[in-house]
N, C-alpha and C. Protein backbone atom coordinates (compact mmCIF):
# COMPACT_ATOMS: atom_id res chain seq x y z
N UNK A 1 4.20 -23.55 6.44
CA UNK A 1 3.54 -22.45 5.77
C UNK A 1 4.05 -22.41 4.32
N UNK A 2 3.18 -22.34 3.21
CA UNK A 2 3.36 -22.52 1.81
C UNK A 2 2.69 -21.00 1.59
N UNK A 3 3.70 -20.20 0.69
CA UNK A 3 3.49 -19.07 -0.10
C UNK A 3 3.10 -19.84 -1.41
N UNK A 4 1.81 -19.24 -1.81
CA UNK A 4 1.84 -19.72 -3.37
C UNK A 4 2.63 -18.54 -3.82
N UNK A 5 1.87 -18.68 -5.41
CA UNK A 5 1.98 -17.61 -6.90
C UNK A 5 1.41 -16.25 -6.71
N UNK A 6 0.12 -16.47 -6.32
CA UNK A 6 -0.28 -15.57 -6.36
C UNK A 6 -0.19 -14.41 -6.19
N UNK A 7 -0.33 -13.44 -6.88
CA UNK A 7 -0.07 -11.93 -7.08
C UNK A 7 -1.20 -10.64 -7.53
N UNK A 8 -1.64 -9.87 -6.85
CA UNK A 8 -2.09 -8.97 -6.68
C UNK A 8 -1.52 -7.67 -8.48
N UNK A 9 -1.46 -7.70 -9.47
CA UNK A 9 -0.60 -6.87 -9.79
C UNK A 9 -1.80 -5.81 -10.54
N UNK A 10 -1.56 -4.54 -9.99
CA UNK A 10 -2.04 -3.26 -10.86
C UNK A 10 -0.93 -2.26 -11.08
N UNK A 11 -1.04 -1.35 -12.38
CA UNK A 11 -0.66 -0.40 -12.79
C UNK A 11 -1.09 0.65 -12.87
N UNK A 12 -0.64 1.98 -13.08
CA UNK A 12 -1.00 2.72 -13.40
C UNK A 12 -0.45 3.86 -13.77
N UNK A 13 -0.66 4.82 -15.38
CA UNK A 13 0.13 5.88 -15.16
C UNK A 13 -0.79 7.37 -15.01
N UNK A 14 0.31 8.35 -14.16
CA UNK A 14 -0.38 9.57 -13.67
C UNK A 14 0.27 10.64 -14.04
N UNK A 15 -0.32 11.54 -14.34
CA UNK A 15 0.56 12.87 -14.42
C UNK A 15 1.11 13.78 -13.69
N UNK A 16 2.00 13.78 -13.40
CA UNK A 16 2.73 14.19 -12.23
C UNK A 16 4.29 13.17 -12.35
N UNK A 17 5.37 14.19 -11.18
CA UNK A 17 6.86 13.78 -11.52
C UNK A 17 6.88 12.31 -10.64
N UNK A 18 7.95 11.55 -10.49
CA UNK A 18 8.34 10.64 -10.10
C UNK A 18 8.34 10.91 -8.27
N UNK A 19 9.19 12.17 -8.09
CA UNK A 19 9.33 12.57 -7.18
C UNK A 19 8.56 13.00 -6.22
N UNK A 20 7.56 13.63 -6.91
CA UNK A 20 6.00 14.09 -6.12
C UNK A 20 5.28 12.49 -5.69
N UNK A 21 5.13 11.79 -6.56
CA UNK A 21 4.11 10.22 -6.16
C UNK A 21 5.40 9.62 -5.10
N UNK A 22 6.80 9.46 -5.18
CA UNK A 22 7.97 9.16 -4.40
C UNK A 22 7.16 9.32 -2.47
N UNK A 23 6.97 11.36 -2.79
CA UNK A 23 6.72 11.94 -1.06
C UNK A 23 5.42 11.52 -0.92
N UNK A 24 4.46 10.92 -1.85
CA UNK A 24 2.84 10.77 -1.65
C UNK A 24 2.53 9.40 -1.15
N UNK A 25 4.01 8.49 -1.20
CA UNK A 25 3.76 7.23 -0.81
C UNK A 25 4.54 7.08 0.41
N UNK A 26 5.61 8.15 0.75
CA UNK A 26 6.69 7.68 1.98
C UNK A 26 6.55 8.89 2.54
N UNK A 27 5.68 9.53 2.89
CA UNK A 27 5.44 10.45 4.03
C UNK A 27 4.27 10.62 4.62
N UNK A 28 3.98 10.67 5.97
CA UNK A 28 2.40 10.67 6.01
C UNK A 28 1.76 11.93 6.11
N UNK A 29 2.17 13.46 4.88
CA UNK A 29 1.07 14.08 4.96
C UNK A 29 0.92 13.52 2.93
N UNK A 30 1.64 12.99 2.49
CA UNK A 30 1.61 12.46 1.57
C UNK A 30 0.56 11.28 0.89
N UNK A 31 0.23 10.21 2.12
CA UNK A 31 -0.36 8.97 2.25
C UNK A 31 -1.65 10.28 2.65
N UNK A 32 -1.47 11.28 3.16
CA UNK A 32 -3.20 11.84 4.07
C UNK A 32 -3.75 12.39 2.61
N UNK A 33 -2.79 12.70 1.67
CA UNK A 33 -3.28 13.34 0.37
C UNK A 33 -4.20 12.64 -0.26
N UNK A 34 -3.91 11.42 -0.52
CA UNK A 34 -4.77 11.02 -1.52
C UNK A 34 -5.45 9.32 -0.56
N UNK A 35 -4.99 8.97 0.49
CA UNK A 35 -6.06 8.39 1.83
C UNK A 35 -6.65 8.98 2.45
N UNK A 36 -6.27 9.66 3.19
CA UNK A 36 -6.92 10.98 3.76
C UNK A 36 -7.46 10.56 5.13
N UNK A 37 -6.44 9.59 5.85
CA UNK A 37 -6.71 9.37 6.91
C UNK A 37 -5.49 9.13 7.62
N UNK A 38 -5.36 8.99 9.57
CA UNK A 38 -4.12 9.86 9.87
C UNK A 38 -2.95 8.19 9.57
N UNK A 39 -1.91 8.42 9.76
CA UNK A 39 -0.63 7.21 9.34
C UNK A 39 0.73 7.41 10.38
N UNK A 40 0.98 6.84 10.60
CA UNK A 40 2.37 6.66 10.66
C UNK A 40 3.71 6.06 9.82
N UNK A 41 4.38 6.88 9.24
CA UNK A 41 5.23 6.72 8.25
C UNK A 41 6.89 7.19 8.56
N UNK A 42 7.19 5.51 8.81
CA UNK A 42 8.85 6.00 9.46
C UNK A 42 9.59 5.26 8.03
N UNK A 43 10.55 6.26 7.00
CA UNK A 43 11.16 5.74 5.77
C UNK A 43 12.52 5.02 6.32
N UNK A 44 12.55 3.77 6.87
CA UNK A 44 13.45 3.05 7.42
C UNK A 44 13.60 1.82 7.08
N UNK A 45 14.38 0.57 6.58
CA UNK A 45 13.87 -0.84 6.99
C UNK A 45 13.30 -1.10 8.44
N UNK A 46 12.04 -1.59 8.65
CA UNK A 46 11.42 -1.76 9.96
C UNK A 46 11.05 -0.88 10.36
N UNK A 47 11.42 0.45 9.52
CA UNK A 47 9.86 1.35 10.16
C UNK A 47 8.39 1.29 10.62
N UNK A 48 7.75 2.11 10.72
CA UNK A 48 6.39 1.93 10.52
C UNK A 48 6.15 2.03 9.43
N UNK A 49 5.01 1.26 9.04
CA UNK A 49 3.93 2.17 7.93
C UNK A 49 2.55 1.91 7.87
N UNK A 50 1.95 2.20 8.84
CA UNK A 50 0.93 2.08 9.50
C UNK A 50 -0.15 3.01 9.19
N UNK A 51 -1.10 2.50 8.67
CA UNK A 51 -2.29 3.97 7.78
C UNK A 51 -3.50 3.39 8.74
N UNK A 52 -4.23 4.69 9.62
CA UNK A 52 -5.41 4.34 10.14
C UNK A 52 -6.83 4.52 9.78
N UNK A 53 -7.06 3.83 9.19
CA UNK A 53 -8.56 3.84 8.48
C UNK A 53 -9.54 3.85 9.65
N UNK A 54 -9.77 3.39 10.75
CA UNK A 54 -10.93 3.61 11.46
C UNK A 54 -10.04 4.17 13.01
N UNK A 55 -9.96 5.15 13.40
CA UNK A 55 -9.49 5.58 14.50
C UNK A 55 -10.48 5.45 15.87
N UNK A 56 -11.64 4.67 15.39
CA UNK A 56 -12.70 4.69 16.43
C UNK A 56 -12.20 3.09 17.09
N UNK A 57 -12.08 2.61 15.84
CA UNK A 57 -11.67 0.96 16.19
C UNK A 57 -11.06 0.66 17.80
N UNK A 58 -10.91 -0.43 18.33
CA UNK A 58 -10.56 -0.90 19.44
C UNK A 58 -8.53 -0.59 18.72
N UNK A 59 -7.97 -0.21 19.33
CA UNK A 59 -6.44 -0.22 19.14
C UNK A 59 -5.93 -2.03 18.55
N UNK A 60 -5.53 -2.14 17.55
CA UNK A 60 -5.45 -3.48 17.14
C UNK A 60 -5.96 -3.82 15.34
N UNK A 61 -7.05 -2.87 15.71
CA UNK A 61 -8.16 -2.65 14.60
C UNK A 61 -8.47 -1.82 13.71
N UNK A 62 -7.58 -1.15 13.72
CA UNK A 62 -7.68 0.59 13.32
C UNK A 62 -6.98 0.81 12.11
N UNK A 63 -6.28 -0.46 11.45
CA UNK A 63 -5.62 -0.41 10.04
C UNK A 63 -4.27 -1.07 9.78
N UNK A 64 -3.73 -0.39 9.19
CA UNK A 64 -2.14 -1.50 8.90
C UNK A 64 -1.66 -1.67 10.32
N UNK A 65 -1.91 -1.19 11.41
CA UNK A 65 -1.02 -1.44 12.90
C UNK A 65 -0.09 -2.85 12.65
N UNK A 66 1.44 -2.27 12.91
CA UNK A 66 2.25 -3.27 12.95
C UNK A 66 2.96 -3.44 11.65
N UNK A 67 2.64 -2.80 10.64
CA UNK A 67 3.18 -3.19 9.20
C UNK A 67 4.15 -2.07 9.17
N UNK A 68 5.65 -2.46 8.75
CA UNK A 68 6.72 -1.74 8.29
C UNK A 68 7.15 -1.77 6.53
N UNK A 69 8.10 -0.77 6.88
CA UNK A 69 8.52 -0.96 5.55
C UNK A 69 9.40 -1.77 5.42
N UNK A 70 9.64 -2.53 4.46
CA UNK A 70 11.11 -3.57 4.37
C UNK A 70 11.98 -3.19 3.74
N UNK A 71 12.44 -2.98 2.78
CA UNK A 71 12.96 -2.37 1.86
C UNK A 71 12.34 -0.53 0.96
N UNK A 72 13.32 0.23 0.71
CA UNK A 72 13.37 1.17 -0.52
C UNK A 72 14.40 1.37 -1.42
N UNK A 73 14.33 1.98 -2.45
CA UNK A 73 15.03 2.84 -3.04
C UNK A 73 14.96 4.15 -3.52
N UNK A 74 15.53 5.27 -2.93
CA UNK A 74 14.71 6.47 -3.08
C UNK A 74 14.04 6.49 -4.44
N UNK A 75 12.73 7.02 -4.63
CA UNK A 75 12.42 7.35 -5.91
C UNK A 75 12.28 6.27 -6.91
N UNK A 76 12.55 4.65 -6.36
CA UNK A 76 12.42 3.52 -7.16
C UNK A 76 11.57 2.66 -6.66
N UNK A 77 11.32 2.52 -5.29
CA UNK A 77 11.06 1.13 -4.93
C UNK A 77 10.74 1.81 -3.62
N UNK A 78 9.46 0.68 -2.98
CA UNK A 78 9.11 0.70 -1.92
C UNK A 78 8.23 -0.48 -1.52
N UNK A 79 8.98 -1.05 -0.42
CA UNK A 79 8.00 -2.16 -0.03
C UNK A 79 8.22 -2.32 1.04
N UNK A 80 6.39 -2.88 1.88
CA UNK A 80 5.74 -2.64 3.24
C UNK A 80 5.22 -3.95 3.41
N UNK A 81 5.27 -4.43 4.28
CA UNK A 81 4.45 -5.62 5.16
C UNK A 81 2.88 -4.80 4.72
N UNK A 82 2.14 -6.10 4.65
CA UNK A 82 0.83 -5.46 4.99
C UNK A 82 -0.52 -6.66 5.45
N UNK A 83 -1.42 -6.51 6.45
CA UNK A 83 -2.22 -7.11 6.84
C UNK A 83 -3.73 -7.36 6.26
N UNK A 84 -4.16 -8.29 6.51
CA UNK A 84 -5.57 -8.13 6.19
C UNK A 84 -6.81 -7.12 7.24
N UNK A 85 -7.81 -6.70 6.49
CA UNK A 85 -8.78 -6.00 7.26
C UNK A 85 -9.67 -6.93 8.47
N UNK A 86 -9.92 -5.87 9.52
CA UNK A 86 -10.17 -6.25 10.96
C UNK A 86 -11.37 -7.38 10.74
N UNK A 87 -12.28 -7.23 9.75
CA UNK A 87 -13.16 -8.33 8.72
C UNK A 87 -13.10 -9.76 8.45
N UNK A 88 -11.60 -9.69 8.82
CA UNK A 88 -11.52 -10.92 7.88
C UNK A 88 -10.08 -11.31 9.31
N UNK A 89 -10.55 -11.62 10.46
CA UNK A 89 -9.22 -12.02 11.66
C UNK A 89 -9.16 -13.06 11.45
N UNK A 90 -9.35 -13.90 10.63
CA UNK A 90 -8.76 -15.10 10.55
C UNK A 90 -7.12 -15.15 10.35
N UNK A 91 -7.01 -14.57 8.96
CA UNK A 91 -5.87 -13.87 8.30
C UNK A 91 -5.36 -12.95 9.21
N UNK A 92 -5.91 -11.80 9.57
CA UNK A 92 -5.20 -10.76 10.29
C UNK A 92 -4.54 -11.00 11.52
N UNK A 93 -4.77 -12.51 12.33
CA UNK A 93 -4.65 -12.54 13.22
C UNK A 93 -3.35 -13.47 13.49
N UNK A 94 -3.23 -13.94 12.24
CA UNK A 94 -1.80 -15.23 11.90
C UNK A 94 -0.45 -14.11 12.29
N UNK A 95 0.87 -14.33 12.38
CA UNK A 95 1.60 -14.41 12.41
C UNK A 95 2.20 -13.33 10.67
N UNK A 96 2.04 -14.51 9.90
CA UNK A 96 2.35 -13.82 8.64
C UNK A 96 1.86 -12.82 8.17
N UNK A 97 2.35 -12.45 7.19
CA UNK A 97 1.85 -10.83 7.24
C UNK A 97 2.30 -10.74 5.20
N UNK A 98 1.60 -10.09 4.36
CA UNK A 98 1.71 -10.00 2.90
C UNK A 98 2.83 -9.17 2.81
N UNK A 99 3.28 -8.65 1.60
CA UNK A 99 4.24 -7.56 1.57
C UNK A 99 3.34 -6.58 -0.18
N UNK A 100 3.76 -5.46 0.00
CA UNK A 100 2.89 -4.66 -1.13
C UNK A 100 4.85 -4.43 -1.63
N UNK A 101 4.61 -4.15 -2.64
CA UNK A 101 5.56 -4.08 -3.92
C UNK A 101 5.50 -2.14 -4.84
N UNK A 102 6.14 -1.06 -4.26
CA UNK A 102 5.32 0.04 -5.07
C UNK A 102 6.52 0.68 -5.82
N UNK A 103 6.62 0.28 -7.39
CA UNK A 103 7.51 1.09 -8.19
C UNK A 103 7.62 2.03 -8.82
N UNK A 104 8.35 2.80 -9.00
CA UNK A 104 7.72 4.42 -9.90
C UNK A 104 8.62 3.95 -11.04
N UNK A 105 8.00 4.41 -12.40
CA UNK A 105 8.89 4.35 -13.24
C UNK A 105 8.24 5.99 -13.73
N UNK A 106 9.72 6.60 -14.27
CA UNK A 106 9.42 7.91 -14.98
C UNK A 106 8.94 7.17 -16.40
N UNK A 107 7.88 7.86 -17.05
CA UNK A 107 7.92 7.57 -18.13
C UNK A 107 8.08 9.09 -19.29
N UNK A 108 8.00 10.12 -19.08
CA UNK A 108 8.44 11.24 -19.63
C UNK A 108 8.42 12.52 -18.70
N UNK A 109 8.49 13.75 -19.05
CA UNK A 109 8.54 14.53 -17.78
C UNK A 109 7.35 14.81 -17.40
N UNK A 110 6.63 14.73 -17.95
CA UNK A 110 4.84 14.56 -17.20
C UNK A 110 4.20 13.50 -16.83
N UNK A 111 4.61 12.18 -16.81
CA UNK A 111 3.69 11.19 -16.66
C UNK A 111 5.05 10.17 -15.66
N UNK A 112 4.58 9.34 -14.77
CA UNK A 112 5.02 8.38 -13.82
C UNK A 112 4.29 7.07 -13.75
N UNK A 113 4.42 6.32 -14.23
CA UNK A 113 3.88 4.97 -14.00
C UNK A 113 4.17 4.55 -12.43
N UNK A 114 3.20 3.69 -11.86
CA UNK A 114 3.61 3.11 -10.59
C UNK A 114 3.00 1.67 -10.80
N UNK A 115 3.32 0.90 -9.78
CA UNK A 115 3.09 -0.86 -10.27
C UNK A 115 3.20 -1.33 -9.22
N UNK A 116 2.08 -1.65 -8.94
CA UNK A 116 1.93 -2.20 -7.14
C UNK A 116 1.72 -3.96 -7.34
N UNK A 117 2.92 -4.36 -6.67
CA UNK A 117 2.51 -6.02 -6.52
C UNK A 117 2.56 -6.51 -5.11
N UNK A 118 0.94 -6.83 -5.07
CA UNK A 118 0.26 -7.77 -3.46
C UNK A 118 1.17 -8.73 -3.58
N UNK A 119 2.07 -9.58 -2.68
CA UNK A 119 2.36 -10.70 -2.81
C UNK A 119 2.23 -11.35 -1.32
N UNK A 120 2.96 -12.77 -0.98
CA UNK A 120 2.59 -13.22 -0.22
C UNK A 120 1.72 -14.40 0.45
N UNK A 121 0.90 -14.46 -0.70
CA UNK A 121 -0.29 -15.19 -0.16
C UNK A 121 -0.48 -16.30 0.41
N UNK A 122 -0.91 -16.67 1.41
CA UNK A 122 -1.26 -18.47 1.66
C UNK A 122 -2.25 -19.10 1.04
N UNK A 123 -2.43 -20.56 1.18
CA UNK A 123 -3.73 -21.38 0.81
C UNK A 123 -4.84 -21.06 1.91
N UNK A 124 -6.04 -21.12 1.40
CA UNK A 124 -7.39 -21.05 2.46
C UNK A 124 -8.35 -20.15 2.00
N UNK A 125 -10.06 -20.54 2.36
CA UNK A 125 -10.46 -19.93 1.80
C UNK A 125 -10.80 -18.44 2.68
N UNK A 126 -9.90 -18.62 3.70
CA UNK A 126 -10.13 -17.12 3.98
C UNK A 126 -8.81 -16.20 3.56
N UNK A 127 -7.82 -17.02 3.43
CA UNK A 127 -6.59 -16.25 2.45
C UNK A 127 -7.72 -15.88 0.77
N UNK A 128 -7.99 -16.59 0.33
CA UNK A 128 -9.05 -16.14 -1.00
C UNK A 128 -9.60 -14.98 -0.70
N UNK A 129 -10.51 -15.32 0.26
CA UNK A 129 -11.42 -13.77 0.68
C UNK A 129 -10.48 -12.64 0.63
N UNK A 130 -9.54 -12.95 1.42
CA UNK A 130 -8.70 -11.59 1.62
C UNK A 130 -8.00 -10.89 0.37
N UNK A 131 -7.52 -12.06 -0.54
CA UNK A 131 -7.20 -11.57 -1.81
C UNK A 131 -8.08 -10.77 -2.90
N UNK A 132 -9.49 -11.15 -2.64
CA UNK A 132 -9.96 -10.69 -3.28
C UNK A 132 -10.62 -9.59 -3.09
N UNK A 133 -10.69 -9.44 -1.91
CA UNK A 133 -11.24 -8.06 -0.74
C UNK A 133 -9.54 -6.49 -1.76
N UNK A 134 -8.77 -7.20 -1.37
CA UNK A 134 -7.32 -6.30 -1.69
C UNK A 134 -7.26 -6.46 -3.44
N UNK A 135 -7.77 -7.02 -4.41
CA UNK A 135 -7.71 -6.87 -5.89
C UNK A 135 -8.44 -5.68 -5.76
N UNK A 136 -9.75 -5.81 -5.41
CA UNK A 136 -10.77 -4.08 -5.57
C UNK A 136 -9.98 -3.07 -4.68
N UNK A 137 -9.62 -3.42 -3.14
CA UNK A 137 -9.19 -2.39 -2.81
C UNK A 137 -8.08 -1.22 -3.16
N UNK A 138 -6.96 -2.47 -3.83
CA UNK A 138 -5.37 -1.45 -4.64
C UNK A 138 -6.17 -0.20 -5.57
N UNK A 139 -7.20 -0.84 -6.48
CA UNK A 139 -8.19 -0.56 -7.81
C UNK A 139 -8.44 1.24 -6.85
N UNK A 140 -9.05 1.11 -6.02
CA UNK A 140 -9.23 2.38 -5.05
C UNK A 140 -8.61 3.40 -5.28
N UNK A 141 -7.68 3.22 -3.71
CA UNK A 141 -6.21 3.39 -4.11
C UNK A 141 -5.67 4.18 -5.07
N UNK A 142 -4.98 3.63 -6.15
CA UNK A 142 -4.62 4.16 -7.11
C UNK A 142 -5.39 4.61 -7.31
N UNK A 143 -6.59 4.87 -7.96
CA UNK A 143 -7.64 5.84 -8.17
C UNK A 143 -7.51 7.17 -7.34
N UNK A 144 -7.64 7.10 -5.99
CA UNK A 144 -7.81 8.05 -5.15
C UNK A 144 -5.97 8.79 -5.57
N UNK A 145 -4.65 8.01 -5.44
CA UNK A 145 -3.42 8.85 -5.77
C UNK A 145 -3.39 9.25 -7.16
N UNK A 146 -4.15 9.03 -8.10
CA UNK A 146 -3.96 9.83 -9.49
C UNK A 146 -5.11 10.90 -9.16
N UNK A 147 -6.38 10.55 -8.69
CA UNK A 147 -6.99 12.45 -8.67
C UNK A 147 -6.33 13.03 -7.37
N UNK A 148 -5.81 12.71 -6.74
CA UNK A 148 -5.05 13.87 -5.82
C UNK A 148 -4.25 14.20 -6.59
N UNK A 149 -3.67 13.72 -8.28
CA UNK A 149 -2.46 14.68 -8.30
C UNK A 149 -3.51 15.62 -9.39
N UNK A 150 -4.39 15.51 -9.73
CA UNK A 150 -5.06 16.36 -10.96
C UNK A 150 -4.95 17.31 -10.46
N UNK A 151 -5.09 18.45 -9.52
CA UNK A 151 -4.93 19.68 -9.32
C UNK A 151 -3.58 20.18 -9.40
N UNK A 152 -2.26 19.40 -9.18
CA UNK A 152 -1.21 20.05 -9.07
C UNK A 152 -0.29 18.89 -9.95
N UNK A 153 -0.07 18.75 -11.18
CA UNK A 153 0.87 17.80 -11.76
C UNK A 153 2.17 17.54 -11.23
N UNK A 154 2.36 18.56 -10.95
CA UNK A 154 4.07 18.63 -10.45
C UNK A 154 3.86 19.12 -9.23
């Protein structure tokens, strides 16, 4: 098994503290804020972190199932295993598994940068598909966690 280069990388900055985007990414009424669908979120190495996008799905199918966290640092760093969509089982169905990369940087007392890096990737053109399925999807994502914070900055 060969990991390339390849990397997934988006940014973004939001208004709101470090600490607020911190509980919006490592708790799951946090992840329901701005996903808005139900999760399991254990802040552990080898926790869960499991977000269920289709709860109708056959059990297997229903979203990150099986993806932990690997590493944190409170308030710095957070990184999760993560799978490909039930779409694409070629990928989802291997063994290996990607890892997401999520950093907060304060950048003044109103604004937080965060910087998500996909990594991981294999050769194939259904590893491609999947990469490119997850470039639009992060794009989301972040979208959806900066207007959940527009009503409440802090």
């Amino acid at each position: 098994m060969n990991i390339n280069s390849k990397n997934i990388h988006k940014s973004i900055s939001i208004r709101t503290s470090k600490d607020q985007l911190w509980r919006k990414w490592t708790t799951s009424d946090g992840l329901k804020s701005f996903i808005g669908v139900d999760n399991r979120i254990e802040l552990k190495p080898g926790g869960a972190f499991e977000i269920y996008f289709s709860m109708d799905a056959p059990e297997g199918e229903r979203g990150s199932e099986g993806c932990q966290v690997l590493s944190f640092l409170p308030e710095e760093m957070l990184t999760f295993s993560w799978n490909a969509p039930p779409s694409i089982p070629e990928v989802r169905n291997q063994n290996h598994r990607t890892w997401v990369v999520v950093q907060f940087n304060k950048i003044d007392q109103n604004y937080t940068e965060i910087t998500l890096d996909h990594l991981g990737w294999l050769n194939g053109e259904k590893w491609n598909e999947t990469y490119v399925y997850f470039e639009k999807a992060w794009d989301i994502v972040l979208k959806a966690l900066s207007e959940s914070c527009v009503d409440h900055p802090n």
